[in-house]
Protein backbone atom coordinates (compact mmCIF):
# COMPACT_ATOMS: atom_id res chain seq x y z
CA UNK A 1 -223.77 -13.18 -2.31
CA UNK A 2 -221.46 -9.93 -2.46
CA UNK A 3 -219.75 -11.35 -5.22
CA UNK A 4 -222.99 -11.83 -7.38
CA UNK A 5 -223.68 -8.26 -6.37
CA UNK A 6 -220.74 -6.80 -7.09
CA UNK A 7 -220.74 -8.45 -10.58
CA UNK A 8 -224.15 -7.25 -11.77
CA UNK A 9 -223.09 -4.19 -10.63
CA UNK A 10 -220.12 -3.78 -12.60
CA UNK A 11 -222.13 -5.60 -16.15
CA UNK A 12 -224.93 -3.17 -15.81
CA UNK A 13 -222.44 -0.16 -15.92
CA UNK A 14 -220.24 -1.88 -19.12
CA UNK A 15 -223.95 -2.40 -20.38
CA UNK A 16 -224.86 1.37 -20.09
CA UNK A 17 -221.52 2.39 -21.54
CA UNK A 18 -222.23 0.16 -24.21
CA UNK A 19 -225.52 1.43 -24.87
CA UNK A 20 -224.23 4.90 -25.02
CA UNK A 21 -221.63 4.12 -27.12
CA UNK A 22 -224.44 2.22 -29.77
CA UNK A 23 -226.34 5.34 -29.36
CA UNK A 24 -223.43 7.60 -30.95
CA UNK A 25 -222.72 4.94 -33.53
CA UNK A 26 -226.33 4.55 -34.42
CA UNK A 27 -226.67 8.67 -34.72
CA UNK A 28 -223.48 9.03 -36.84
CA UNK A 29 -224.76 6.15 -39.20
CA UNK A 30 -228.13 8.31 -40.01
CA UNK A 31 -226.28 11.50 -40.10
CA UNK A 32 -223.57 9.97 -42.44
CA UNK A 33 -227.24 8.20 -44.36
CA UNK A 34 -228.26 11.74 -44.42
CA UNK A 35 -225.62 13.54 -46.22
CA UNK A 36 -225.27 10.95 -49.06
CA UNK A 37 -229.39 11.10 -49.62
CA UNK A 38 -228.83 14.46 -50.02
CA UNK A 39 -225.68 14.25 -52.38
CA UNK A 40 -227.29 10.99 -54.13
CA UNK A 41 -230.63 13.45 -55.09
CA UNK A 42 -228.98 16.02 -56.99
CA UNK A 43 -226.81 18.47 -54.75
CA UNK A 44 -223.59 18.58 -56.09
CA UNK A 45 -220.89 18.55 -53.84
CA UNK A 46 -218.62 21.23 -54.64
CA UNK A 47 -215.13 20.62 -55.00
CA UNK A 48 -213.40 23.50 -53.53
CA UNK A 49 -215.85 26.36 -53.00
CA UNK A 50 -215.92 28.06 -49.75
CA UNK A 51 -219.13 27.66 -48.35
CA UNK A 52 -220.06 27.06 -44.89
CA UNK A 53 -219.79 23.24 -44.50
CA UNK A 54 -220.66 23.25 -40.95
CA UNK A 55 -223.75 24.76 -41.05
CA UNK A 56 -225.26 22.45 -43.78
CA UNK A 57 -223.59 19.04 -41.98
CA UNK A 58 -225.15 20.66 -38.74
CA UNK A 59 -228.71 20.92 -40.91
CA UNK A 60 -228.25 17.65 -41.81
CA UNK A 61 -227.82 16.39 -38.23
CA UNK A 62 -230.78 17.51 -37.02
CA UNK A 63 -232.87 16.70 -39.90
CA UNK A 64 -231.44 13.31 -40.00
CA UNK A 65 -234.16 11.79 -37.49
CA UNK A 66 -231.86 9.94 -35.08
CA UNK A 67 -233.66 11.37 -32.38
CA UNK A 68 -236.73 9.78 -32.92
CA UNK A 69 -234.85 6.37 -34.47
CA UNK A 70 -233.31 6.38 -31.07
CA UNK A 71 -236.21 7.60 -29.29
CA UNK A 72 -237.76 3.98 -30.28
CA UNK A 73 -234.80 1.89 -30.53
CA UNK A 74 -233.22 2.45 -26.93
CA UNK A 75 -236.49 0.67 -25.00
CA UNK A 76 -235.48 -2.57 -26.89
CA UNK A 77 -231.95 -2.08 -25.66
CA UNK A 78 -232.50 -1.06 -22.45
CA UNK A 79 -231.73 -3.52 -19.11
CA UNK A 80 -235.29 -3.48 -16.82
């Protein structure tokens, strides 16, 4: 009966490290979705003009929705 135990033990933690892992892949995909809506609708990416990159890929982040996509994905995911 330890055994059993012991193994749903250890394939709810590879489960939870999956799910995390899904989580960053899934927020990366929208963010990456993000950035080439915004490139695809006009903003020309500049070819080697100093602006600051960061900022706008960190705009783009955060207005990429992957919060709330992940908000209402992760209950289907999740182990109850």
């Amino acid at each position: 009966m330890e055994s059993v135990t012991n193994r749903m033990s250890h394939f709810k933690a590879e489960h939870i490290r999956l799910l995390k892992e899904a989580t960053t892949l899934l927020e990366l995909a929208l963010w990456k979705a993000k950035i080439e809506e915004k490139e695809d609708h006009g903003e020309v990416k500049p070819k080697r003009v100093k602006i600051d990159t960061q900022s706008k890929r960190n705009e783009r982040r955060i207005m990429s929705g992957a919060n709330i996509v992940i908000k209402n994905v992760l209950p289907f995911l999740e182990l109850k």
